[in-house]
N, C-alpha and C. Protein backbone atom coordinates (compact mmCIF):
# COMPACT_ATOMS: atom_id res chain seq x y z
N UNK A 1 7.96 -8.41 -1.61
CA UNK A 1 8.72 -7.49 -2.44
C UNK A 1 8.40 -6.05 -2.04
N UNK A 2 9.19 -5.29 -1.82
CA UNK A 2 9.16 -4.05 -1.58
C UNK A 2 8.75 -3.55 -3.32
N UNK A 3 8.09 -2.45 -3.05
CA UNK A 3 7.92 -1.22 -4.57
C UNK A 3 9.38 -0.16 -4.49
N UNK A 4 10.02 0.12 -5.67
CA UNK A 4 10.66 1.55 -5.75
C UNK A 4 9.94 1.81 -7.08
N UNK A 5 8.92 3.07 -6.79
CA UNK A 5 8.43 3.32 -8.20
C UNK A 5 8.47 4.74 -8.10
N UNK A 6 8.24 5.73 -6.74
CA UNK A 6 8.45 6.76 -6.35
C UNK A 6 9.22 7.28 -6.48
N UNK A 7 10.48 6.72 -5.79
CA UNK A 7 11.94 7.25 -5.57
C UNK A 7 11.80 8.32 -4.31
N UNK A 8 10.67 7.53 -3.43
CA UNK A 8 10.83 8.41 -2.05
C UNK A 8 10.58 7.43 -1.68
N UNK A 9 11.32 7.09 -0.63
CA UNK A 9 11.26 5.84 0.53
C UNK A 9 9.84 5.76 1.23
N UNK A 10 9.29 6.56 2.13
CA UNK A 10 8.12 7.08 2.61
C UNK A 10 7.01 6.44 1.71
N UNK A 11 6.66 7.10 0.48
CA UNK A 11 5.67 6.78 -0.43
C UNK A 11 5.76 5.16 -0.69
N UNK A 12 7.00 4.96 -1.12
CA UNK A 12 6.95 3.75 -1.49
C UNK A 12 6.27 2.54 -0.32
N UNK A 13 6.98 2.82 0.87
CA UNK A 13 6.77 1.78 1.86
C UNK A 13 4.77 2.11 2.20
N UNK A 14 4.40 2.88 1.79
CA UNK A 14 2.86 3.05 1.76
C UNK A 14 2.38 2.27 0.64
N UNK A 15 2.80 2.47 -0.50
CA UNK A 15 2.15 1.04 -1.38
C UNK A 15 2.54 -0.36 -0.41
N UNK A 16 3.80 -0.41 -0.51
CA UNK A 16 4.22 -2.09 0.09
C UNK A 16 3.08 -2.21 1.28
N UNK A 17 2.13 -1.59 2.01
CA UNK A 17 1.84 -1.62 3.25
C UNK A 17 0.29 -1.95 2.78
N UNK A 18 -0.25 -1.07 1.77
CA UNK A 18 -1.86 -0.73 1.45
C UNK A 18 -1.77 -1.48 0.06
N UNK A 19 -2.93 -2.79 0.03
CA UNK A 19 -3.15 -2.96 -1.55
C UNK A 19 -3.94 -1.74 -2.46
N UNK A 20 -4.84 -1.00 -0.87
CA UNK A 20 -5.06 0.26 -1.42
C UNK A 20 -4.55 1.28 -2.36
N UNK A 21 -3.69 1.30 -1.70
CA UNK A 21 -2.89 2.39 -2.06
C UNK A 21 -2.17 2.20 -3.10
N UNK A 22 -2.09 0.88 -3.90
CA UNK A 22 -1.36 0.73 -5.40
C UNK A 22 -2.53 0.75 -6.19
N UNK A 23 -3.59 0.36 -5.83
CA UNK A 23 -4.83 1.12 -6.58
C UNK A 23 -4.90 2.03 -7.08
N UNK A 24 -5.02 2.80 -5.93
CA UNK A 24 -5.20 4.61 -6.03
C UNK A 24 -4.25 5.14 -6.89
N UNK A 25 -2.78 4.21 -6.68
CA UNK A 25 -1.97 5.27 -7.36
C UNK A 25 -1.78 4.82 -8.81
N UNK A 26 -2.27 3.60 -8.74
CA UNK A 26 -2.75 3.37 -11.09
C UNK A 26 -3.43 3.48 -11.46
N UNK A 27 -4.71 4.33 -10.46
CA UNK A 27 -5.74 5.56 -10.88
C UNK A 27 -5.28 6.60 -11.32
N UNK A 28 -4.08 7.13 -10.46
CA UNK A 28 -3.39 8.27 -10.40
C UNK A 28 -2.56 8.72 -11.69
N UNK A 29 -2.41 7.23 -11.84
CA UNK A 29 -1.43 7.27 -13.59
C UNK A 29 -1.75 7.73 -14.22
N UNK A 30 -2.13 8.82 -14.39
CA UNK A 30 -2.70 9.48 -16.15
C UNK A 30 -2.75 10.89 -16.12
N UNK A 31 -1.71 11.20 -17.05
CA UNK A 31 -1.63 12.46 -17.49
C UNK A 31 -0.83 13.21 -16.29
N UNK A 32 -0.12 12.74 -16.00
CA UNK A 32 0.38 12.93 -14.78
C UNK A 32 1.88 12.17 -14.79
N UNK A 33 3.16 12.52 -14.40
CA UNK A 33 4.52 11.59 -14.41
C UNK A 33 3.91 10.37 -12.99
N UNK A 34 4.38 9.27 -13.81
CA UNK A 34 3.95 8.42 -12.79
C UNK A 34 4.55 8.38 -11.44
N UNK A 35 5.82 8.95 -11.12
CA UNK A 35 6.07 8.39 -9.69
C UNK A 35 5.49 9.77 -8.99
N UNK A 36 4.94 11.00 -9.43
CA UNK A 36 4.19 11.59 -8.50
C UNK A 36 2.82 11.05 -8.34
N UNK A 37 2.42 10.46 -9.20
CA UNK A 37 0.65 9.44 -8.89
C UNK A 37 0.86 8.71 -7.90
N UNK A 38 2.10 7.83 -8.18
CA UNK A 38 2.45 6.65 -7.18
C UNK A 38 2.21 7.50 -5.85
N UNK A 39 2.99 8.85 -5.85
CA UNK A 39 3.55 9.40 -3.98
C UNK A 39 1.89 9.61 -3.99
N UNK A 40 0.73 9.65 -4.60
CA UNK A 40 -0.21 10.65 -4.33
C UNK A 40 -1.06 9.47 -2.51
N UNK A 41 -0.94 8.40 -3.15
CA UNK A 41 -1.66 7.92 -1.50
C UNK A 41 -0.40 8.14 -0.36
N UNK A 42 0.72 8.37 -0.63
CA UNK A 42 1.17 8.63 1.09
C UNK A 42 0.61 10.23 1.01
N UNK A 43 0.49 11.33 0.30
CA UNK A 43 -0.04 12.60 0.60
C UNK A 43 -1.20 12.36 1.44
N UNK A 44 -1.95 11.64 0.52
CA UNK A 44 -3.26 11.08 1.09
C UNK A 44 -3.31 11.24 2.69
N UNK A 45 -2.29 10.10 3.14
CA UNK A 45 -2.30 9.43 4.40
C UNK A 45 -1.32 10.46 5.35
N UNK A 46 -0.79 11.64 4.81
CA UNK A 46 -0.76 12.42 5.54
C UNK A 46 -1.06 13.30 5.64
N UNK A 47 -2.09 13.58 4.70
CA UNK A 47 -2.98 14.97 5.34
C UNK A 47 -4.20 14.37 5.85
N UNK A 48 -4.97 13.14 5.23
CA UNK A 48 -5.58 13.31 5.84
C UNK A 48 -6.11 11.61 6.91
N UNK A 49 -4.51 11.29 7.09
CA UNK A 49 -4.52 10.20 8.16
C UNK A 49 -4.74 8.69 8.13
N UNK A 50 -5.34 8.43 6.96
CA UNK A 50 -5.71 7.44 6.66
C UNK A 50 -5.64 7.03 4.92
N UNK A 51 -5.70 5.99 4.48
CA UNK A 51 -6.00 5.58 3.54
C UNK A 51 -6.96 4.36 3.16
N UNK A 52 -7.85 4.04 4.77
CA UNK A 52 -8.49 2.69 4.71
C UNK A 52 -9.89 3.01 3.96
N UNK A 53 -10.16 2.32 3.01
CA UNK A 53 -11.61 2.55 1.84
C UNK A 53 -12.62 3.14 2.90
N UNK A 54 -13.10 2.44 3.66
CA UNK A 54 -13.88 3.01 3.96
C UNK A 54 -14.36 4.55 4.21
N UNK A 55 -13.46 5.23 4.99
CA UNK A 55 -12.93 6.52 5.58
C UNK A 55 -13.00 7.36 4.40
N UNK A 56 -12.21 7.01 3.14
CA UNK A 56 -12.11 7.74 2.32
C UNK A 56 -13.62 7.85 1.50
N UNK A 57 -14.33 6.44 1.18
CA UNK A 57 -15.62 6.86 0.48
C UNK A 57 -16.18 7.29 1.51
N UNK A 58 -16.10 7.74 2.47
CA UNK A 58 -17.51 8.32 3.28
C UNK A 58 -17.20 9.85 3.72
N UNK A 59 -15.92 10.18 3.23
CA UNK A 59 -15.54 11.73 3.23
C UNK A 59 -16.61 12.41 3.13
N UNK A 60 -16.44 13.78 3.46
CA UNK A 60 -17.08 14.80 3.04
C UNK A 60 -16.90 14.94 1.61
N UNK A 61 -17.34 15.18 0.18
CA UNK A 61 -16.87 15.40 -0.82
C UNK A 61 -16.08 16.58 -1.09
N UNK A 62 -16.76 17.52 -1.03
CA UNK A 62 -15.74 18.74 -0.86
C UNK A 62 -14.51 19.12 -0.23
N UNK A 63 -14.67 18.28 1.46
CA UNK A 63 -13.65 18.67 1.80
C UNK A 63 -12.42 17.82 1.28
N UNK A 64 -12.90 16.39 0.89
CA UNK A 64 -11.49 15.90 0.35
C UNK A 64 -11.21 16.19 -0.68
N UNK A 65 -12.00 16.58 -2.02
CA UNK A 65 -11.41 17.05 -3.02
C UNK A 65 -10.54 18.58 -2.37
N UNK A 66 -10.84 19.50 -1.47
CA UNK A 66 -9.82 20.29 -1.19
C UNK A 66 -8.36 20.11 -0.26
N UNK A 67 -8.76 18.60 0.30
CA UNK A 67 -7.60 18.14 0.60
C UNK A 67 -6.68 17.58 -0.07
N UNK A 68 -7.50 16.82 -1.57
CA UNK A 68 -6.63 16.62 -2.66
C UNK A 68 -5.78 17.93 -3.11
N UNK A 69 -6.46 18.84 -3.33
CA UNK A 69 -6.23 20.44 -3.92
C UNK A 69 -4.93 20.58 -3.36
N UNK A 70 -4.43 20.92 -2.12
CA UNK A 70 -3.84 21.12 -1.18
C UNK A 70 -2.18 20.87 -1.63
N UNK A 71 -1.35 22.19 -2.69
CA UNK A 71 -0.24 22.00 -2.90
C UNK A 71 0.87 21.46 -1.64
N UNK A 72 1.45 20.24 -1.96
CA UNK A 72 1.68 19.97 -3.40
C UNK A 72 0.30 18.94 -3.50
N UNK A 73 -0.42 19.18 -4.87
CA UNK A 73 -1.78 18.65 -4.82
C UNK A 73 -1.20 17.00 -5.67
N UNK A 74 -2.17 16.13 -4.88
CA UNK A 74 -2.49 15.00 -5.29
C UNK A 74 -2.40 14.54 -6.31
N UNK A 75 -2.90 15.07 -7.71
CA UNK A 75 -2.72 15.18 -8.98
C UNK A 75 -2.87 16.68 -9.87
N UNK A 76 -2.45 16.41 -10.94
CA UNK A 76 -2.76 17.41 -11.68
C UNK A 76 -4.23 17.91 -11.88
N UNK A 77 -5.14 17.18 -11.95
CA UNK A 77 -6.42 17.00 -11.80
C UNK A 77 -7.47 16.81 -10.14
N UNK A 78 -7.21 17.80 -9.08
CA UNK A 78 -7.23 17.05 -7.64
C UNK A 78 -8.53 16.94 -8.11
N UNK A 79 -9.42 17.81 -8.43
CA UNK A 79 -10.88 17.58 -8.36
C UNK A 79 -11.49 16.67 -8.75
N UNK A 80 -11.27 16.39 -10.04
CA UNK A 80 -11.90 15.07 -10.71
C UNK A 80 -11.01 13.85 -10.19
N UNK A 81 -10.30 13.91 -9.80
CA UNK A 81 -9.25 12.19 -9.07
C UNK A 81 -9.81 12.36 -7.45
N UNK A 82 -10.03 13.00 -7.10
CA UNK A 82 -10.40 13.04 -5.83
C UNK A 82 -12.33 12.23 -5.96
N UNK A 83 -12.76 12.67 -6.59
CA UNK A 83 -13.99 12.21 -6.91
C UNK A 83 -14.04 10.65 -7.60
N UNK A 84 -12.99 10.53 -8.87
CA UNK A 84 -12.83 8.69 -8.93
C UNK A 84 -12.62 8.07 -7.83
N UNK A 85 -11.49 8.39 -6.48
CA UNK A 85 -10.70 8.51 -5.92
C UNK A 85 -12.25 7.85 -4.72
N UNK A 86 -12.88 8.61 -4.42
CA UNK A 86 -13.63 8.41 -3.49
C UNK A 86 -14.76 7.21 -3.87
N UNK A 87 -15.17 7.43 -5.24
CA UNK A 87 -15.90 6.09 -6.35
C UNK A 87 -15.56 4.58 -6.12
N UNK A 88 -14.14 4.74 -6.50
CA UNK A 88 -13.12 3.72 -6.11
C UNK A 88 -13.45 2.96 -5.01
N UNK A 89 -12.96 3.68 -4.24
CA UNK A 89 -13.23 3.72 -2.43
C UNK A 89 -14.43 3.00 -2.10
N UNK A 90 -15.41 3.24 -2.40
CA UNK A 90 -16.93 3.04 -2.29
C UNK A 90 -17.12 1.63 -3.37
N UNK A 91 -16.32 1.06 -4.45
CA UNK A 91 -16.35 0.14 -4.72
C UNK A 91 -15.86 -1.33 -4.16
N UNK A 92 -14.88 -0.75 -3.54
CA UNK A 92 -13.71 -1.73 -2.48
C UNK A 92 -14.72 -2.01 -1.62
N UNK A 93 -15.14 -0.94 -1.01
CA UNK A 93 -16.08 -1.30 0.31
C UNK A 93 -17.16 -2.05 0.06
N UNK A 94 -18.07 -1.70 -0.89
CA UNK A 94 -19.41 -2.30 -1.17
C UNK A 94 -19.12 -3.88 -1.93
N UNK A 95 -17.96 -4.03 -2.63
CA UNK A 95 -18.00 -4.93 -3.62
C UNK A 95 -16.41 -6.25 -3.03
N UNK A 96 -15.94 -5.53 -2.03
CA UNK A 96 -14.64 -6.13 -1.72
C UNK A 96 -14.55 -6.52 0.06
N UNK A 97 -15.47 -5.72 0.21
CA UNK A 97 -15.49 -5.67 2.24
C UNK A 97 -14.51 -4.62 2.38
N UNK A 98 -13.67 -3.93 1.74
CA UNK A 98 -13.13 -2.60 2.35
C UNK A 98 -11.54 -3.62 2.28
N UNK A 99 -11.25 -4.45 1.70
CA UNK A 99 -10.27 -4.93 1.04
C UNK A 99 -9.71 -4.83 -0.43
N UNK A 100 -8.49 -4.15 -0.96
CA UNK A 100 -8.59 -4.05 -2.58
C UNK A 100 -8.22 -5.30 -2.70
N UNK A 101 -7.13 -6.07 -2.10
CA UNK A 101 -6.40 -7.04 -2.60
C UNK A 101 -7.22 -8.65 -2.98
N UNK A 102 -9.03 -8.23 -2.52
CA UNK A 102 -9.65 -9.45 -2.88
C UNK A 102 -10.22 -9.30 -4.23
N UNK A 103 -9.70 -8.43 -4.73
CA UNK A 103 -9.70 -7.80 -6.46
C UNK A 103 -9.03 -8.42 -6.96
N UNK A 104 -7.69 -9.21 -6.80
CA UNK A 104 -6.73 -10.31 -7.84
C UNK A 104 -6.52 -11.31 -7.32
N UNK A 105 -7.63 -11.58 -5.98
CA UNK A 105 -7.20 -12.77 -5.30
C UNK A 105 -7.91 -14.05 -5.94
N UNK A 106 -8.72 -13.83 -6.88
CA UNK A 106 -9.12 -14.63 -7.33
C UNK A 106 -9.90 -14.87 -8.91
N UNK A 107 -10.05 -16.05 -9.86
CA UNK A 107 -10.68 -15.99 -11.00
C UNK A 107 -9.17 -16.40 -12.00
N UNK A 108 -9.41 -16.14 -13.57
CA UNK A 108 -8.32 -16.56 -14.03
C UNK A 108 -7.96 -14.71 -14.14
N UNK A 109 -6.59 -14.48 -15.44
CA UNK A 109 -6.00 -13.42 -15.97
C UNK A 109 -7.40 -13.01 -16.82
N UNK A 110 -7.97 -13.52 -17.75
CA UNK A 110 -9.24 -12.47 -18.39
C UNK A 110 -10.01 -11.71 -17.19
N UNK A 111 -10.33 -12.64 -16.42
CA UNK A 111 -11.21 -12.20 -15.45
C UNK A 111 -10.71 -11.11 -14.33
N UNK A 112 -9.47 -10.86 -13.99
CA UNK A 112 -9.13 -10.00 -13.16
C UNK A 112 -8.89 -8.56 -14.32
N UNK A 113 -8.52 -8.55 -15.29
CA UNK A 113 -8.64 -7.72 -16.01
C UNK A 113 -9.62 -7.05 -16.34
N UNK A 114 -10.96 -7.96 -16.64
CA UNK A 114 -12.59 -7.41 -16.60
C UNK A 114 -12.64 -6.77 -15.23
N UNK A 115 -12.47 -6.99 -14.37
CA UNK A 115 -12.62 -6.46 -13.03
C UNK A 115 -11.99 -5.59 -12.99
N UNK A 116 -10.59 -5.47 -13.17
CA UNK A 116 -9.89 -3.69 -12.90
C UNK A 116 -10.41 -3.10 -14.05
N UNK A 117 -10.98 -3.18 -15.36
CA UNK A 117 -11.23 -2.47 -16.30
C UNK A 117 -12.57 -1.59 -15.93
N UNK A 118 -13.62 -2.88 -14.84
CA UNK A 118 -14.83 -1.91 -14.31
C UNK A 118 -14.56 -0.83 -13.54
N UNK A 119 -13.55 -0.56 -12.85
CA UNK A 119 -12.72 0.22 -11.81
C UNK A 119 -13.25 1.61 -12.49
N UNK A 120 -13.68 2.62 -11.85
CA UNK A 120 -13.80 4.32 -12.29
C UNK A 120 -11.89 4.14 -12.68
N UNK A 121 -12.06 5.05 -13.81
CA UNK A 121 -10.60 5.45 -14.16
C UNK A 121 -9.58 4.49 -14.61
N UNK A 122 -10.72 3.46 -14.80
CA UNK A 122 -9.60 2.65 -15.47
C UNK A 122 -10.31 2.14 -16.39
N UNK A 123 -9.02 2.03 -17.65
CA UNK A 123 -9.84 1.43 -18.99
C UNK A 123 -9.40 0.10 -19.13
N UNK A 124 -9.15 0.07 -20.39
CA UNK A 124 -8.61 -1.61 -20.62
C UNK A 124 -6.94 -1.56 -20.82
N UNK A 125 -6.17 -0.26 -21.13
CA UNK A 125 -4.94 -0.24 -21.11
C UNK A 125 -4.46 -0.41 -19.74
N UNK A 126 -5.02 0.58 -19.34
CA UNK A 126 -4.28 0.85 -17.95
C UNK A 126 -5.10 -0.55 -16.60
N UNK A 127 -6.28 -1.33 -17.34
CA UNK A 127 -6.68 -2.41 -16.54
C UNK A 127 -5.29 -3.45 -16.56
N UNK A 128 -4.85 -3.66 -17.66
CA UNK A 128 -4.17 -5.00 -18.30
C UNK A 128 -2.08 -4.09 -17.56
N UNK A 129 -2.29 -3.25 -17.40
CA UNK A 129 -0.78 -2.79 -16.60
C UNK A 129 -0.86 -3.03 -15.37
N UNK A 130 -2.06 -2.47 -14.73
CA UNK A 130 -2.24 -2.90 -13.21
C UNK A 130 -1.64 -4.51 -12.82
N UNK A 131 -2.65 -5.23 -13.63
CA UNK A 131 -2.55 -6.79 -13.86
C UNK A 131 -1.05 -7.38 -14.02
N UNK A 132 -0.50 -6.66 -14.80
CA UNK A 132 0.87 -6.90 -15.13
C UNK A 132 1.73 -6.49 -13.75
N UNK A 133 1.41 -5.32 -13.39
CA UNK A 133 2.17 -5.01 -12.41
C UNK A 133 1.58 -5.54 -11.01
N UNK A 134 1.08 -6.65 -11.08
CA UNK A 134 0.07 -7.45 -9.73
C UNK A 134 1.48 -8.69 -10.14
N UNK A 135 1.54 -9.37 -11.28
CA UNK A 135 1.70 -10.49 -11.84
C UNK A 135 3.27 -10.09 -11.16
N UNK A 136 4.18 -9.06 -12.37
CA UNK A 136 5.18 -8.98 -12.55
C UNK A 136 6.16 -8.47 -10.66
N UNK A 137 5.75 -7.56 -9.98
CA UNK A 137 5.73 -7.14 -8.40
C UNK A 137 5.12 -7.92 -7.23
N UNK A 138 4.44 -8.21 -7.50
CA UNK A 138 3.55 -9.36 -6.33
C UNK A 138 3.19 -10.92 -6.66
N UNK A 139 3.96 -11.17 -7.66
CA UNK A 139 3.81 -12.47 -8.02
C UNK A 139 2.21 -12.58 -7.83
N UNK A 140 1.39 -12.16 -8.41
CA UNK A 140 -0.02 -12.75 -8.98
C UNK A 140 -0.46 -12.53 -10.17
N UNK A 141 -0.12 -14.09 -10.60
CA UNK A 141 -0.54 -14.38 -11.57
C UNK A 141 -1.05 -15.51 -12.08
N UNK A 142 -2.90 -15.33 -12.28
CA UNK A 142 -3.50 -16.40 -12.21
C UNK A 142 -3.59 -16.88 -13.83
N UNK A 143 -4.36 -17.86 -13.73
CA UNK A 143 -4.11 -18.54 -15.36
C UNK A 143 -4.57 -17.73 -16.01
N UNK A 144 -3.93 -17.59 -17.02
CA UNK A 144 -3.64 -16.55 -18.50
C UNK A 144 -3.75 -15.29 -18.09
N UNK A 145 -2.97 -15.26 -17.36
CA UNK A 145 -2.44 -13.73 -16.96
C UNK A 145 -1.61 -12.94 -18.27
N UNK A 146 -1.11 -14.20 -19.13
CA UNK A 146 0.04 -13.39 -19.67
C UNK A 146 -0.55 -12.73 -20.93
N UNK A 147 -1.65 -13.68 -21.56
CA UNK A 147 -2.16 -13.15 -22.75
C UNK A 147 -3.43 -12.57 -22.13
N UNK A 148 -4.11 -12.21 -20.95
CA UNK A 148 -4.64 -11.01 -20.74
C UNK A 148 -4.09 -9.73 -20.89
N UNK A 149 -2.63 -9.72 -20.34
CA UNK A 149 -1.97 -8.32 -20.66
C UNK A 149 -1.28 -8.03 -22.06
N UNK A 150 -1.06 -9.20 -22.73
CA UNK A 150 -0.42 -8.49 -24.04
C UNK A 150 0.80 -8.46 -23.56
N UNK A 151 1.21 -7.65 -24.33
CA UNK A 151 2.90 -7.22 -24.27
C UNK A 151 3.18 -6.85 -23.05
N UNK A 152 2.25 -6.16 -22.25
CA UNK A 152 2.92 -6.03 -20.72
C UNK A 152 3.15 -7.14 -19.68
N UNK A 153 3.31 -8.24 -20.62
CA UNK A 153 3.61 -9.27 -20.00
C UNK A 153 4.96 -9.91 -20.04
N UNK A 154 5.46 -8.85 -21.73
CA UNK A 154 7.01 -9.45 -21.83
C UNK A 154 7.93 -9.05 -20.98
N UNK A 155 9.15 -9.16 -21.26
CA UNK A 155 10.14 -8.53 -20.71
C UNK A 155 10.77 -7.27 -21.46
N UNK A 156 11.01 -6.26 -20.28
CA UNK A 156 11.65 -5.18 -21.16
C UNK A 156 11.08 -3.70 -19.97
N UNK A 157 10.53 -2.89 -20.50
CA UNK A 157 10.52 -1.44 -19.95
C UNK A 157 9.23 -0.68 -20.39
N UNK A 158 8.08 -1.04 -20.55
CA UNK A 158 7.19 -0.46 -21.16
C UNK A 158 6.28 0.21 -20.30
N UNK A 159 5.83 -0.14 -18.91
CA UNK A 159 5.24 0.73 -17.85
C UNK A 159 5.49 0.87 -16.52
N UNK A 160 4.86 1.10 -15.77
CA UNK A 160 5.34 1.50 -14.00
C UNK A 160 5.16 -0.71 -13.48
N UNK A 161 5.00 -1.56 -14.24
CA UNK A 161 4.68 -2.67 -13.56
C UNK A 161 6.48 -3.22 -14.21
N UNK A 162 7.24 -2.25 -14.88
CA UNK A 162 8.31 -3.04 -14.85
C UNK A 162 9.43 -1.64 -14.14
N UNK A 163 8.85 -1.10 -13.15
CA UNK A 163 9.45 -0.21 -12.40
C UNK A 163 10.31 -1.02 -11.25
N UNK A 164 11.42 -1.00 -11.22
CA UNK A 164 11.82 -1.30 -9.40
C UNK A 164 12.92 -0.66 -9.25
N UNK A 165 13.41 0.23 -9.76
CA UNK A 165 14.63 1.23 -9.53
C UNK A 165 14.57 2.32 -10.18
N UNK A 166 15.31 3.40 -9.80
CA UNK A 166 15.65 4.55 -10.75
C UNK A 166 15.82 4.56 -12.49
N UNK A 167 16.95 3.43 -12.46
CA UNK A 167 17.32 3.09 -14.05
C UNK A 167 16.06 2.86 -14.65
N UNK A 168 15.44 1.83 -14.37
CA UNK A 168 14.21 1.15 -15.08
C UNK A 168 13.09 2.28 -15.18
N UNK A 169 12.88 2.95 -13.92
CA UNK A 169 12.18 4.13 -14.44
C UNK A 169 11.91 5.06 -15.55
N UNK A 170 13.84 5.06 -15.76
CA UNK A 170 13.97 6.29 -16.54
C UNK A 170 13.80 5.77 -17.80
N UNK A 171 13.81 4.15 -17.91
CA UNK A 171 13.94 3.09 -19.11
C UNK A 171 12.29 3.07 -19.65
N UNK A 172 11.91 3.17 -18.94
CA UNK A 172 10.51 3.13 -19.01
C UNK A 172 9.95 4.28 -19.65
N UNK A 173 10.40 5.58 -18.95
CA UNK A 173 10.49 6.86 -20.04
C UNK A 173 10.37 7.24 -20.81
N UNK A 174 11.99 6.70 -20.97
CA UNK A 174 12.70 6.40 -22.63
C UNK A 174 11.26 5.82 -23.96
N UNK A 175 10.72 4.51 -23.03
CA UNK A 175 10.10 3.51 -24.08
C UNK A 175 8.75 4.11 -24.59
N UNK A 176 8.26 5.43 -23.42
CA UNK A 176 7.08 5.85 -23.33
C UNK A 176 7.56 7.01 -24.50
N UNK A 177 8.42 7.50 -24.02
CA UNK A 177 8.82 8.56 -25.21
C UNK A 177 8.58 8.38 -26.73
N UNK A 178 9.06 7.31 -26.81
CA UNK A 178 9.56 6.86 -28.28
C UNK A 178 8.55 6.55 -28.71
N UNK A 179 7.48 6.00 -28.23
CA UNK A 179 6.07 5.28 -28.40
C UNK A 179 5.19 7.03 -28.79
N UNK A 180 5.37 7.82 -28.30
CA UNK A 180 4.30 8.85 -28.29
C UNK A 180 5.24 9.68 -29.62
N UNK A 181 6.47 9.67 -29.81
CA UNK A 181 6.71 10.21 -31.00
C UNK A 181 6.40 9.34 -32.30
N UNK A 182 6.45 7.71 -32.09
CA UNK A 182 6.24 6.97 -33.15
C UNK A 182 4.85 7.47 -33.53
N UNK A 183 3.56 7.75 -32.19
CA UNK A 183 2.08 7.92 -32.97
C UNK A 183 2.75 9.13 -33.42
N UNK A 184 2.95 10.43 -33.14
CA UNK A 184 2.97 11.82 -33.72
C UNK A 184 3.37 11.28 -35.33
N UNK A 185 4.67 10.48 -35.19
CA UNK A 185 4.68 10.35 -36.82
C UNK A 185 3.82 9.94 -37.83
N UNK A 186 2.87 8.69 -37.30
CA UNK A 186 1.76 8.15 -38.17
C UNK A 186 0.51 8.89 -38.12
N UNK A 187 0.86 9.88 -37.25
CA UNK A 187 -0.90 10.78 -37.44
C UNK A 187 -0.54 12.03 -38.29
N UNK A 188 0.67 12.22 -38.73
CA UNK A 188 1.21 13.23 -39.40
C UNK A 188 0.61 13.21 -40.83
């Protein structure tokens, strides 16, 4: 399956290519519009050539957080994502062989969820979307995948793991919208 979560051809075909690089970029998810998180590993890989774990945890620190920096910057945050960013990196390598994709290759749905939840920058929301969007885009989905994620397991529009076009994007939006005015109302 190809990704459209970007809406730049380029970026996208860099997730489809790197399990890396869909990592990085549902690190990238926060606080930030998601399809610029998504583009943030092809920036990556063209400023600074690569995106293979290793390379990246063994950066210079400084200089890649200023290559994150580097309008149009990486995230809204280059400094501190550049630093998960490299954490990350250094987890793949030490804990994966410098492979992300042996992160859902195996165990049931609780268990891959405990695992992206240990991830720097990722909690248990954004563990259980990843998961969803492993399950729902790459067809992996190991036993009890579905009630590991909760609702991001139904059908409908609720995050970037039910992204594959423009429409659904903007559907997704929509659902995120409505959700952040529903809390404003109950904290009122």
């Amino acid at each position: 399956m190809s990704f459209h979560i970007t809406g730049d051809r380029e970026a996208d075909r860099v997730l489809d290519e790197s399990p890396f690089a869909l990592l990085v970029g549902m690190l990238l998810d926060q606080q930030y519009p998601m399809e610029h998180a998504f583009r943030g590993p092809a920036k990556i890989v063209e400023r600074f050539g690569t995106l293979e774990p290793a390379r990246v945890a063994d950066a210079d620190p400084e200089a890649f957080a200023a290559m994150c920096a580097t309008p149009p910057a990486v995230h809204r945050y280059p400094g501190s994502m550049a630093t998960r960013l490299q954490a990350l990196a250094r987890i793949v390598v030490d804990e994966y062989g410098g492979h992300a994709e042996r992160l859902w290759e195996s165990g049931s749905g609780p268990e891959l969820v405990r695992r992206i939840e240990a991830l720097p920058g990722f909690g248990k929301q954004k563990a259980r979307i990843f998961a969803a969007l492993l399950a729902k885009q790459l067809d992996v989905r190991p036993e009890g995948w579905e009630q590991a994620v909760g609702d991001y397991a139904l059908e409908g529009y609720r995050s970037v793991a039910d992204v594959t076009d423009v429409a659904s994007l903007e559907k997704v939006r929509a659902y995120k919208k409505e959700k952040k005015a529903a809390a404003r109302v109950q904290s009122a």
